[in-house]
Protein backbone atom coordinates (compact mmCIF):
# COMPACT_ATOMS: atom_id res chain seq x y z
CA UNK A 1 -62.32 75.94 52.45
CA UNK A 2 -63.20 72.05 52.92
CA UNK A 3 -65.63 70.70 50.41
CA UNK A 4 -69.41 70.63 51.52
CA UNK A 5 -69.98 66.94 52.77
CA UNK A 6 -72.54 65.46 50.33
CA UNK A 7 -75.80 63.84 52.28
CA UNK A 8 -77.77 61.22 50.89
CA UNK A 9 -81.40 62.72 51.83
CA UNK A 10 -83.60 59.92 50.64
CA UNK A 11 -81.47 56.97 50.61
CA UNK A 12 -82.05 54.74 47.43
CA UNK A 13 -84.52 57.39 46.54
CA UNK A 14 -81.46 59.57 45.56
CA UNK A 15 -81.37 61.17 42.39
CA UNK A 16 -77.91 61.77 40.61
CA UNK A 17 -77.22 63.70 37.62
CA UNK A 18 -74.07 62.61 35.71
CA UNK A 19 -72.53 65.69 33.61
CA UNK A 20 -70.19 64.23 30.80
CA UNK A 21 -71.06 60.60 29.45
CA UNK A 22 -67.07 59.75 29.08
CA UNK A 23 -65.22 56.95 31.03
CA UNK A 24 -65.64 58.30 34.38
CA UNK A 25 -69.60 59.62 33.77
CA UNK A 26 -70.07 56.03 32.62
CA UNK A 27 -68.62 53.71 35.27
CA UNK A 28 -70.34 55.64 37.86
CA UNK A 29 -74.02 55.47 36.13
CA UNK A 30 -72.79 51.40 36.19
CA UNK A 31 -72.27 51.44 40.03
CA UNK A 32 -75.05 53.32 40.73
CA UNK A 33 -77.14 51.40 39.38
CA UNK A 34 -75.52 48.60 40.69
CA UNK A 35 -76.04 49.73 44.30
CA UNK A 36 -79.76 49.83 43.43
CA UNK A 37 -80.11 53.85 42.30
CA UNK A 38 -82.88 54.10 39.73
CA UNK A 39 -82.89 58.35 39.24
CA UNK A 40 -79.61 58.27 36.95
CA UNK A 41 -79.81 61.21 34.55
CA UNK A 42 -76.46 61.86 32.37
CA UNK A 43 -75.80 64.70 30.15
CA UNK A 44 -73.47 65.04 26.92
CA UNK A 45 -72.95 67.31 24.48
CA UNK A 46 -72.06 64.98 21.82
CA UNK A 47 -74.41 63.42 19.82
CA UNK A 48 -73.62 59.78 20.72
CA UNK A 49 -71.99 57.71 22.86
CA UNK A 50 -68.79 57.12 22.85
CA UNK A 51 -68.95 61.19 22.59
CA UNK A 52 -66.71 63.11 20.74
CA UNK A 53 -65.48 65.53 23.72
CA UNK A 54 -64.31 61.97 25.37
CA UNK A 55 -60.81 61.02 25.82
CA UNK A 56 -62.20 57.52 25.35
CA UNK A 57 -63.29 58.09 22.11
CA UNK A 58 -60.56 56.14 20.76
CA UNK A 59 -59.73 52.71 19.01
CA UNK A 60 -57.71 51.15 21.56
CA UNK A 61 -56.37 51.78 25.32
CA UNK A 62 -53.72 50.35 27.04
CA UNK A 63 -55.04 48.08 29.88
CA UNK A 64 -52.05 47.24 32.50
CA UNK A 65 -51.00 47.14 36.31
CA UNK A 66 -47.87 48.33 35.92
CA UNK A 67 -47.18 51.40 37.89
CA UNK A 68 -44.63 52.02 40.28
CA UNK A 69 -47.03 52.50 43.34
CA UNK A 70 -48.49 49.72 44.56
CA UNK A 71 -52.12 51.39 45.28
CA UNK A 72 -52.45 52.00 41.93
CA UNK A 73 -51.19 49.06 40.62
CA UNK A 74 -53.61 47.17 43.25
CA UNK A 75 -56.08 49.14 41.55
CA UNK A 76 -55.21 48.30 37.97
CA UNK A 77 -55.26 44.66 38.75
CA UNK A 78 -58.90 45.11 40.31
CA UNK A 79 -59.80 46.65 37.02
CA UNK A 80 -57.94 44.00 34.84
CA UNK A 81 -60.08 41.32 36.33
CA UNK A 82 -63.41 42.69 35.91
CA UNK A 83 -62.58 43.39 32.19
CA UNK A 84 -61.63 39.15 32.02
CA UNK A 85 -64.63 38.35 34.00
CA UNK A 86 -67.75 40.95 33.51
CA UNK A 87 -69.50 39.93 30.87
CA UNK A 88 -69.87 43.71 30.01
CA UNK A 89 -66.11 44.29 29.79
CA UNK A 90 -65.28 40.71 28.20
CA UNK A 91 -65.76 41.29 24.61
CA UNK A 92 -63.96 44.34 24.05
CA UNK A 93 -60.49 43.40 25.79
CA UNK A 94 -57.77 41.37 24.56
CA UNK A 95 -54.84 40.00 27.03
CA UNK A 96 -52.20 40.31 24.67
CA UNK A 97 -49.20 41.15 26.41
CA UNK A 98 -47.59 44.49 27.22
CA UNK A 99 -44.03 44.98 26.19
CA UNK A 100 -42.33 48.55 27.84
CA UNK A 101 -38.76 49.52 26.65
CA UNK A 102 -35.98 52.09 26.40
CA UNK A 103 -34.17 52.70 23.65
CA UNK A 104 -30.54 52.99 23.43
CA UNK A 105 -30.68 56.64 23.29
CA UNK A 106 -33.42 57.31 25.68
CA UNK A 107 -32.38 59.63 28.73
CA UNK A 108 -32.09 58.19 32.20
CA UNK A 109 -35.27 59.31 33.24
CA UNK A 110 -36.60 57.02 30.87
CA UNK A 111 -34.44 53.93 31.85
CA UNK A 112 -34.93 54.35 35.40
CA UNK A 113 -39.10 54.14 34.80
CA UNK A 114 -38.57 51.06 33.10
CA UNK A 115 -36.08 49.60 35.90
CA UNK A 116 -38.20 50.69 38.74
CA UNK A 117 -41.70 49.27 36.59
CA UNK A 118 -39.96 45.73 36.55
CA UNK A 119 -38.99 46.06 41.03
CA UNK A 120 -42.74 47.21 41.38
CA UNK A 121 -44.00 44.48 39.16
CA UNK A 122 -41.99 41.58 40.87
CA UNK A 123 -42.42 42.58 44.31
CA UNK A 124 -46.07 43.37 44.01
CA UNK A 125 -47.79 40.22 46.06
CA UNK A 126 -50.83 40.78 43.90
CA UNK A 127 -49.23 40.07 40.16
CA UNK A 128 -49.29 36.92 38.95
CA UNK A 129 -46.50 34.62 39.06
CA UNK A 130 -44.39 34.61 35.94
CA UNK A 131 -45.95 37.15 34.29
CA UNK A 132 -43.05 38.98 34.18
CA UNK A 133 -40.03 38.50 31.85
CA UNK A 134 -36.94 40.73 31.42
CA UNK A 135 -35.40 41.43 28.02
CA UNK A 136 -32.14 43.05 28.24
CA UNK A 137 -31.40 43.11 24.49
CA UNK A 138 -32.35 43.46 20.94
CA UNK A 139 -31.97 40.06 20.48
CA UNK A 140 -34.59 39.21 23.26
CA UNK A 141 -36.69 41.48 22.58
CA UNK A 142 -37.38 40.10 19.29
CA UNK A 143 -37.06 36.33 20.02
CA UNK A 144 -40.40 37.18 22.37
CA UNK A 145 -41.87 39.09 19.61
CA UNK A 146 -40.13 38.09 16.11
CA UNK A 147 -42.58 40.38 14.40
CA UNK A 148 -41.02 43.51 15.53
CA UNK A 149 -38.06 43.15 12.27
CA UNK A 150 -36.55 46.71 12.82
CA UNK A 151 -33.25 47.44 14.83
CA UNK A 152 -34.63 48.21 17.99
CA UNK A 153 -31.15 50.01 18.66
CA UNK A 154 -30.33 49.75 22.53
CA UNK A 155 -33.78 48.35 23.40
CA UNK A 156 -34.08 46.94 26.58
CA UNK A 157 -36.76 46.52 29.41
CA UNK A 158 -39.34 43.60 29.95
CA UNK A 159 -42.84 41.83 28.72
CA UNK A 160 -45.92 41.61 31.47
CA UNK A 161 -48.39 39.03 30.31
CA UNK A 162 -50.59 39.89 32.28
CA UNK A 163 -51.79 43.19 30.42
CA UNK A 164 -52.76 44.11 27.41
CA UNK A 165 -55.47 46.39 25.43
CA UNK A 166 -59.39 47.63 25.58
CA UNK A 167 -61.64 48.45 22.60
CA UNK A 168 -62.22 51.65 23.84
CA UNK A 169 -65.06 52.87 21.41
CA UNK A 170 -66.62 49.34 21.29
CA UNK A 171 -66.66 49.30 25.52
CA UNK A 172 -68.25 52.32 25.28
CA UNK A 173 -70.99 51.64 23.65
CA UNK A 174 -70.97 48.37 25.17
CA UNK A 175 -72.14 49.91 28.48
CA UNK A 176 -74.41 52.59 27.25
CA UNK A 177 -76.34 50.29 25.81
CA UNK A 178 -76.20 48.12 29.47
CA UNK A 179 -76.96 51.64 30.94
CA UNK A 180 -79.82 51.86 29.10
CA UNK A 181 -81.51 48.65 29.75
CA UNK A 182 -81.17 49.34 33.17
CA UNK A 183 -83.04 52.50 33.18
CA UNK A 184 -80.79 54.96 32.86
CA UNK A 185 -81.32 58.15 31.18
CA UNK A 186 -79.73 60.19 28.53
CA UNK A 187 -79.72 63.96 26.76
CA UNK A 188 -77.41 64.23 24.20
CA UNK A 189 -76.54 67.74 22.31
CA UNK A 190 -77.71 70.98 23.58
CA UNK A 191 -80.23 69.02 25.68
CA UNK A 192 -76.97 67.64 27.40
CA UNK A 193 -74.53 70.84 26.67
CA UNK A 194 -73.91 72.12 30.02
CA UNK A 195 -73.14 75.68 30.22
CA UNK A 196 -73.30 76.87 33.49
CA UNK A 197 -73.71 75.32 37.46
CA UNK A 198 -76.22 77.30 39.23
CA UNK A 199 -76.79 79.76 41.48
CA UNK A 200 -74.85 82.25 39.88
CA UNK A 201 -74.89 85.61 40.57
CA UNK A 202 -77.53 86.22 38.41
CA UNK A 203 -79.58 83.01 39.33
CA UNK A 204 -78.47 83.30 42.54
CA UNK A 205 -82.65 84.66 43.91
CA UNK A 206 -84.10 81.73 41.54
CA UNK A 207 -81.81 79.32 42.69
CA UNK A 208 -80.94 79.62 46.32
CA UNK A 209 -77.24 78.56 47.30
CA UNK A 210 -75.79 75.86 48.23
CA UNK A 211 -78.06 73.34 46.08
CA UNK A 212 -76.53 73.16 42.83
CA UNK A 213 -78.36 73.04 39.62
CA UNK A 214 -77.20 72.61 35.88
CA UNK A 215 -78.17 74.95 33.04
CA UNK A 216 -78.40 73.17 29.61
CA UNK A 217 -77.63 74.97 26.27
CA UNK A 218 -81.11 74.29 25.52
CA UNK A 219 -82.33 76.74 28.02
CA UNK A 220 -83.90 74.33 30.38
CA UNK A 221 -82.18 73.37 33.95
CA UNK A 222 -81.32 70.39 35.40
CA UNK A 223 -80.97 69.72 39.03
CA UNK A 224 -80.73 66.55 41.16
CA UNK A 225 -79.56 65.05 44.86
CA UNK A 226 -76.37 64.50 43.59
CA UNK A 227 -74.34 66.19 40.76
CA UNK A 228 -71.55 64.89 39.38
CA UNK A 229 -69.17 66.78 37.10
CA UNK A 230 -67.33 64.23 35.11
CA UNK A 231 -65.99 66.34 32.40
CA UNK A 232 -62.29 65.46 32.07
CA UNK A 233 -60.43 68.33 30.52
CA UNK A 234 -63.32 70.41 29.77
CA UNK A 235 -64.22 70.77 33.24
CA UNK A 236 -62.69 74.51 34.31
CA UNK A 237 -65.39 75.62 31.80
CA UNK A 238 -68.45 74.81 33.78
CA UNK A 239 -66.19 75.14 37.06
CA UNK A 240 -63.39 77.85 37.23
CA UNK A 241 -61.67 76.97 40.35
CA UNK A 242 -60.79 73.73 39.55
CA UNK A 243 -58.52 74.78 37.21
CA UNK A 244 -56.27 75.41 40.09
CA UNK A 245 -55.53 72.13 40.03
CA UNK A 246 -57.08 70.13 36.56
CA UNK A 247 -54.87 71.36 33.79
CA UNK A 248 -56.25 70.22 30.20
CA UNK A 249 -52.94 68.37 28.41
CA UNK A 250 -53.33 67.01 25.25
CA UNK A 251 -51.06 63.76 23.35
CA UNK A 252 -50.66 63.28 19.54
CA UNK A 253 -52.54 60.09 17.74
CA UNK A 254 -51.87 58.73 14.62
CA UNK A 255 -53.03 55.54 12.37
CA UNK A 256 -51.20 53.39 10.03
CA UNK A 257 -53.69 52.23 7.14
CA UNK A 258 -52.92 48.52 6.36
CA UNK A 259 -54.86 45.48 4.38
CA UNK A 260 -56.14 42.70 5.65
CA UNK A 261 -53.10 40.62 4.84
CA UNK A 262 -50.84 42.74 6.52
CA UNK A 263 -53.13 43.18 9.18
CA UNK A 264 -53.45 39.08 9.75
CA UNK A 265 -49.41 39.28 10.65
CA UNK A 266 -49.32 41.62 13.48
CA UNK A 267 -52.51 40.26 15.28
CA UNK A 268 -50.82 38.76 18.47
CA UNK A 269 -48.11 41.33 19.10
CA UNK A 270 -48.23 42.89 22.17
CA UNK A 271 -48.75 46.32 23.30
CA UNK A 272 -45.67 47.87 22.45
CA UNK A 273 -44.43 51.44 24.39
CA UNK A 274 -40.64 52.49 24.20
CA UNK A 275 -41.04 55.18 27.13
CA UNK A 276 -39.08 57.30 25.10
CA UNK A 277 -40.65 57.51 21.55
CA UNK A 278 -44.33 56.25 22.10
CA UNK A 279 -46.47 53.52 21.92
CA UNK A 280 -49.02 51.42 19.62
CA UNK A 281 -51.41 48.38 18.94
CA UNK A 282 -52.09 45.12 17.28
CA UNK A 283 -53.76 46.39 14.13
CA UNK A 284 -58.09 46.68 14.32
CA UNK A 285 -60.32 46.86 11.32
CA UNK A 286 -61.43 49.95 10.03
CA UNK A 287 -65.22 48.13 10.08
CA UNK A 288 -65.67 45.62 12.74
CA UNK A 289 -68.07 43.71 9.97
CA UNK A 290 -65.64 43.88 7.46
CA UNK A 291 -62.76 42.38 8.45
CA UNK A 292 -61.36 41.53 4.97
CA UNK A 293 -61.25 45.70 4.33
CA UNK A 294 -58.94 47.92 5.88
CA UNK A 295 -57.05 47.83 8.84
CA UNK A 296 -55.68 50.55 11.15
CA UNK A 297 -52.43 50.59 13.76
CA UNK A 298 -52.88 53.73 16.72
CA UNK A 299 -48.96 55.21 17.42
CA UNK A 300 -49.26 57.64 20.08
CA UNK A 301 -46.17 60.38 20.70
CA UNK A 302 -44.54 60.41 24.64
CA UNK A 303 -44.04 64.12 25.28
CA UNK A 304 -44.86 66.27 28.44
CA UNK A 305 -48.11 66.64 27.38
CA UNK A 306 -49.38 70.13 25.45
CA UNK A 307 -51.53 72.70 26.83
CA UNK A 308 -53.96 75.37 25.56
CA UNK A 309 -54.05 78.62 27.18
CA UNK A 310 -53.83 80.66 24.38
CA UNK A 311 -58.04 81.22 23.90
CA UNK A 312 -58.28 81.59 27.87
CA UNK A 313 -59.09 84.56 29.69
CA UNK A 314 -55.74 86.00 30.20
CA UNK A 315 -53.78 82.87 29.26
CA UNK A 316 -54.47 81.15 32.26
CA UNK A 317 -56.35 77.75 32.55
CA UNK A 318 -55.34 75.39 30.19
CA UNK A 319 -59.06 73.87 28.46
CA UNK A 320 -59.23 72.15 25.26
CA UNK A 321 -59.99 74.42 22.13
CA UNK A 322 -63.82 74.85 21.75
CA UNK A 323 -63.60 73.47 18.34
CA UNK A 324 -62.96 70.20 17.71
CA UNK A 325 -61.39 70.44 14.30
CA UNK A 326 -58.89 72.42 16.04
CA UNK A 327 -57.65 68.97 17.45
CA UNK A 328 -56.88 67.56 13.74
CA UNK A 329 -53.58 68.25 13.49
CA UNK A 330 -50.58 67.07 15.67
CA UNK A 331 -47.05 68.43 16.25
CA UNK A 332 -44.24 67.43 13.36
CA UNK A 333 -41.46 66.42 15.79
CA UNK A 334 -44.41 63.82 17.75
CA UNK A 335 -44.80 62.39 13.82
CA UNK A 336 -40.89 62.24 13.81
CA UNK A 337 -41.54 60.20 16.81
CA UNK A 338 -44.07 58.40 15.60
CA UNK A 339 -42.34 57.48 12.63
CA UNK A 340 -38.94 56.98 14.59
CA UNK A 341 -40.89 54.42 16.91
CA UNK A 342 -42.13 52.59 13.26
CA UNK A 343 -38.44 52.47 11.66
CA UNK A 344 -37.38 50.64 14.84
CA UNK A 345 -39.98 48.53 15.09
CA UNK A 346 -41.94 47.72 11.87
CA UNK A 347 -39.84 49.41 9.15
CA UNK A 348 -42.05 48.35 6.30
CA UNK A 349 -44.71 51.06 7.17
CA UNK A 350 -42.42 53.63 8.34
CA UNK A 351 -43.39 55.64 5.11
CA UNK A 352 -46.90 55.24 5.04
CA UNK A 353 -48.76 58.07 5.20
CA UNK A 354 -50.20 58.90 8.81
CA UNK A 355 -54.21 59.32 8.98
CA UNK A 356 -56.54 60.01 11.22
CA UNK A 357 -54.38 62.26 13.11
CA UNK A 358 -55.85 64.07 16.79
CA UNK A 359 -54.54 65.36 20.34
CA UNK A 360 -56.53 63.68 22.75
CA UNK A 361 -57.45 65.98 25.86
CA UNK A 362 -57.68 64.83 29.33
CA UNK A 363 -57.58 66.11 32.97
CA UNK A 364 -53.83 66.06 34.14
CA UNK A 365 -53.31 67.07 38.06
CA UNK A 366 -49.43 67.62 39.52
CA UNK A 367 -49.54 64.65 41.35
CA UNK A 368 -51.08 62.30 38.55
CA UNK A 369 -53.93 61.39 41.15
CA UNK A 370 -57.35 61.59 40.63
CA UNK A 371 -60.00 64.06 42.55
CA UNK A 372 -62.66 61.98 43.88
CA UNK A 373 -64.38 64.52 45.93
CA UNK A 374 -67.11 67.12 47.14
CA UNK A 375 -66.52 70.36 45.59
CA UNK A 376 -66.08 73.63 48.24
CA UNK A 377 -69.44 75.81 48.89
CA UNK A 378 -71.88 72.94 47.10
CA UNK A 379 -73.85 70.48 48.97
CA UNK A 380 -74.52 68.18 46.74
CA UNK A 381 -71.65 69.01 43.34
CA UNK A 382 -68.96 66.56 43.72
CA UNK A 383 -65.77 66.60 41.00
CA UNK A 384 -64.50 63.15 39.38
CA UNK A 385 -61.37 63.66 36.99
CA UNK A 386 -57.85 64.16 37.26
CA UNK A 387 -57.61 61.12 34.99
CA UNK A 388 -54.03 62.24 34.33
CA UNK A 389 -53.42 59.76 31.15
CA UNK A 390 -54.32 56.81 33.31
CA UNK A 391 -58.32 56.58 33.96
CA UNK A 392 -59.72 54.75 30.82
CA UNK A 393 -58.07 50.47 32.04
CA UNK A 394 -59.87 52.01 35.62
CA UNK A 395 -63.66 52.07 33.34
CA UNK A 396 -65.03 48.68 35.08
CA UNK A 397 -63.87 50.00 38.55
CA UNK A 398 -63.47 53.58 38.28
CA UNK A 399 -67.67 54.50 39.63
CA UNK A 400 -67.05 52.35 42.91
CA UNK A 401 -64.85 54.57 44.03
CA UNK A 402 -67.17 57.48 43.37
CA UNK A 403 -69.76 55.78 44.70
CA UNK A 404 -68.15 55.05 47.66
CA UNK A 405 -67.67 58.48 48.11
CA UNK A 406 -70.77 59.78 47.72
CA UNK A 407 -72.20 57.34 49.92
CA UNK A 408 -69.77 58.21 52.75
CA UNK A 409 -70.12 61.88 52.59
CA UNK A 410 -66.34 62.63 52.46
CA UNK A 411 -63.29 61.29 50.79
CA UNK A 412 -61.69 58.97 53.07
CA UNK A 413 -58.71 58.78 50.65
CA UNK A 414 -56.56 61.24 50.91
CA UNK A 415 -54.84 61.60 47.73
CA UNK A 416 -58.17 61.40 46.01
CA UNK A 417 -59.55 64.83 48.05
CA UNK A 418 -60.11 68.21 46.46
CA UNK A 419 -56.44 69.26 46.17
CA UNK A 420 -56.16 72.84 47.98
CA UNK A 421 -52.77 73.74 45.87
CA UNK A 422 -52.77 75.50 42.58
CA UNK A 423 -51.02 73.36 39.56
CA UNK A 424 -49.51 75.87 36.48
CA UNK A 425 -49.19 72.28 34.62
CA UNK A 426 -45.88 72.57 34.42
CA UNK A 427 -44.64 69.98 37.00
CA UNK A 428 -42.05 67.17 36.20
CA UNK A 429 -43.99 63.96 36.13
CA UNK A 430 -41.78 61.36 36.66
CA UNK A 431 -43.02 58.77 34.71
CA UNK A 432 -43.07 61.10 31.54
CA UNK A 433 -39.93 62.12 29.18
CA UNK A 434 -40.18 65.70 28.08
CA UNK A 435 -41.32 69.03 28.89
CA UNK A 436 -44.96 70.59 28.99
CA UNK A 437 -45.49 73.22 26.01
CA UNK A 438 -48.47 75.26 24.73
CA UNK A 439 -49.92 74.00 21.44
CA UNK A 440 -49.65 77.55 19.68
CA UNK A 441 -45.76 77.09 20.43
CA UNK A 442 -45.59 74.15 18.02
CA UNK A 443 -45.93 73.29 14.02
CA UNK A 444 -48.56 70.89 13.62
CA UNK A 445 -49.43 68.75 10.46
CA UNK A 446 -52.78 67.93 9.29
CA UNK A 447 -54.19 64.87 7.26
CA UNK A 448 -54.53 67.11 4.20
CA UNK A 449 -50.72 68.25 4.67
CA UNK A 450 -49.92 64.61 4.98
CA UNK A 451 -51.39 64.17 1.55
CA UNK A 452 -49.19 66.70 0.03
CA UNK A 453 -45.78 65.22 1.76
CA UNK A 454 -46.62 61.87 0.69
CA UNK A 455 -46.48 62.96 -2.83
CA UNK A 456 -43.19 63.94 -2.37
C-alpha cells in the first residue's frame, strides 16, 4: 500500500509533534521553525537533551563529504557549510582534516572503498580544489601527520581537508537550547516515553482511524497535524512494520584516558579511519571547563554492524535492548581492533586501559538510504530514520528535507520513500568490511572486566 499523503490543513497554523529528540527529531524542530511553524511539540524519554536513547549522544562525529555517490556527497557538502557558517553549528565543529586508509592486510573490499572515495572526491565539481591529497605509503602518511609514530604497516589511501569532526553532545545541546528560545516545546521522561501510536485495536472507537495519536507512558495522549516518528533504532517498537525495512545495528566505542600534556600533542591530527580496523579523534577534555584535567580519545571498531533479536518476539526485528546498561560492554575481537588500530598508529597508549565502553544503536536500511516519508494507512504519521551510520554530519540540513516533505505531501525522492521490500539486515554493504552478527553470538568485555585485565 502507498503511504497516506500528509495535508497541511491550516497552513502555518500546523501543529507537529516530534517523537524522539535525537539528530533527526532535532534538525526538523530547527526547520520548522525556521519556515515559520510555532506548534512544535517533541517528546523523549530521556531525561535531557542530548538523550541517552540517541545515537548522537556521543563525544565526537565524523563530519565529511566523502561518499562514493555524488547525491550524498552533494549533500554532505551542504551540511559541511552550514556547520562553518551557522552560528548554531560554528562552535562545536572543528575542520581538522580527515585521513581514510587501508592497511596492508586489509581485504580488497576495503582497498577498493578507499580507491573509489579518492575518483568520487576528485571528480566531484562541488569539492574544493586541492583538498584532496593521495598518500600511497607509510612514509607519506606520516610526513602529513608525523604524530601518528606507529608502523602503519601497508597503509595507504589519502587526506581530504576539507572534513573533519562535530561535538556531538555539545551541538546537541547547542540547538535545544536555540529550540527553546524559539518556542519550542519539550516532555522529557514518561511525559515523553512513547508507548504506543493510536488507534489501536483497542483505542480504535476513542480514536477514530486514520488520524494518528501518541500515547505517553504517563498515561496521557498526544496528538497533532503532523507526527513525526524520529526514533532511530528504537522505532519498530512504537511501529512494527517498519521493521521490514529499519534493522537496529549497533558499533563498539571506546575511550583512551590521557592528561593534559599528552592531550596538548595530538590536538591537530586529523580524523583518522583505516576502513579496515576503525576509526578515532583528536583527544577532548573530559570537562569542557577544565581543560588542564583529563582528556579522552573515541576508537570506534569497523564490523558489519551487530544486531539484537534475541529479546524479540520470535527473534525477528532487530531493536536495541530495553536496558541501557545492556549496551556497556563491547565485543573482545572489536577491542582487538581497537587496540590493533592504536599499536599502528599511536603505540604509546596501545595498553591503556579502554573506558567508557558502549554499542551505539542506529537505524540501518539495505540500501544505506534514509526513509523520508508518509507512513501507509496514517494521514498525518510520517517516518524519518534509516540513518544507516551516516545521519549525525546531515544535523544542520537533515529537517529541510523533512520539511520539504511534509510540505509537499509526498516524497518526491525516490530513494528516500517508504521502502516496500523487507530487509533481514543481513545485506553486504559495500562500504563496510565484515559480516552482520547477533550480539548474544559474541563475548563482550565490560569496564569492570577491563579493570581486572589491566591488572594483569
Amino acid at each position: 500500500m502507498a503511504p497516506t499523503h500528509t495535508a497541511l490543513p491550516n497552513g502555518l497554523g500546523t501543529s507537529f509533534l516530534i517523537v524522539g529528540a535525537g539528530t533527526i527529531g532535532l534538525s526538523t524542530a530547527l526547520h520548522l521553525t525556521k519556515r515559520g511553524y510555532k506548534d512544535i511539540t517533541l517528546l523523549d524519554r530521556g531525561d535531557s537533551i542530548p538523550s541517552a536513547y540517541s545515537a548522537g549522544n556521543d563525544e565526537n562525529k565524523i563530519v565529511r563529504a566523502d561518499y562514493e555517490d555524488p547525491f550524498y556527497a552533494t549533500k554532505a557538502l551542504e551540511a559541511i557549510d552550514a556547520w562553518s557558517h551557522d552560528p548554531i553549528f560554528i562552535p562545536h565543529y572543528k575542520q581538522c582534516g580527515y585521513l581514510v586508509t587501508s592497511s596492508g592486510a586489509a581485504p580488497d573490499k576495503a582497498k577498493s572503498h578507499v580507491d573509489r572515495l579518492i575518483r568520487s572526491i576528485s571528480s566531484h565539481p562541488a569539492q574544493p580544489k586541492g583538498c584532496l591529497t593521495t598518500l600511497a605509503t607509510p612514509t607519506e602518511i606520516r610526513k602529513h601527520s608525523p604524530r601518528l609514530t606507529g608502523p602503519l604497516s601497508g597503509w595507504s589511501g589519502y587526506i581530504n581537508s576539507h572534513a573533519g569532526y562535530a561535538r556531538a553532545a555539545p551541538a546537541m545541546k547547542g540547538l535545544y537550547t536555540e529550540l527553546v528560545a524559539r518556542g519550542v516545546k519539550f516532555h522529557f521522561g514518561t511525559a515523553g516515553d512513547a508507548i504506543a501510536i493510536l488507534p489501536d485495536a483497542e483505542t480504535a472507537k476513542l480514536y477514530p482511524a486514520p488520524r494518528p495519536y501518541v500515547k505517553t507512558a504517563d498515561g496521557n495522549v498526544q496528538c497533532a497535524d503532523v507526527i513525526i516518528l524520529a526514533t532511530g533504532a528504537h522505532t519498530a517498537r512504537l511501529l512494527p512494520q517498519a521493521g521490514a525495512q529499519l534493522t537496529a545495528k549497533a558499533w563498539a566505542v571506546g575511550h583512551v584516558r590521557l592528561s593534559a600534556t599528552e592531550a596538548k600533542t595530538l590536538l591537530h591530527i586529523p580524523v583518522v579511519n583505516c576502513r579496515d580496523l576503525g576509526f578515532f579523534f583528536a583527544p577532548v577534555p573530559v570537562r569542557e571547563d577544565e581543560p588542564n584535567g583529563d582528556w579522552l580519545i573515541k576508537l570506534c571498531a569497523h564490523g558489519g554492524g551487530y544486531t539484537n533479536r534475541s529479546m524479540t518476539s520470535g527473534g525477528g526485528t532487530s531493536l536495541p535492548p530495553t536496558q541501557s546498561e545492556e549496551n556497556d560492554a563491547i565485543p573482545v575481537e572489536d577491542e582487538a581492533l581497537i587496540r590493533q588500530l592504536l599499536r599502528e598508529t599511536l603505540p604509546e597508549f596501545a595498553r591503556r586501559p579502554l573506558e567508557r565502553k558502549f554499542i551505539c544503536w542506529c537505524a540501518d536500511t539495505a540500501d544505506s538510504e534514509y526513509v523520508i516519508d508518509n507512513v501507509p494507512s496514517y494521514a498525518g504519521l510520517v517516518l524519518a530514520s534509516g540513518d544507516s551510520a551516516h545521519a549525525f554530519k546531515m544535523l544542520p540540513v537533515f529537517g529541510q528535507w523533512v520539511a520539504d516533505m511534509i510540505e509537499s505531501g509526498s516524497q518526491g525522492e525516490v530513494r528516500w520513500r517508504w521502502k516496500t521490500q523487507d530487509s533481514d539486515g543481513t545485506e553486504d554493504i559495500n562500504w563496510r568490511v565484515g559480516n552482520v552478527r547477533d550480539i548474544k553470538d559474541v563475548e563482550r568485555r565490560s569496564d569492570e572486566t577491563e579493570k581486572l585485565v589491566s591488572k594483569l
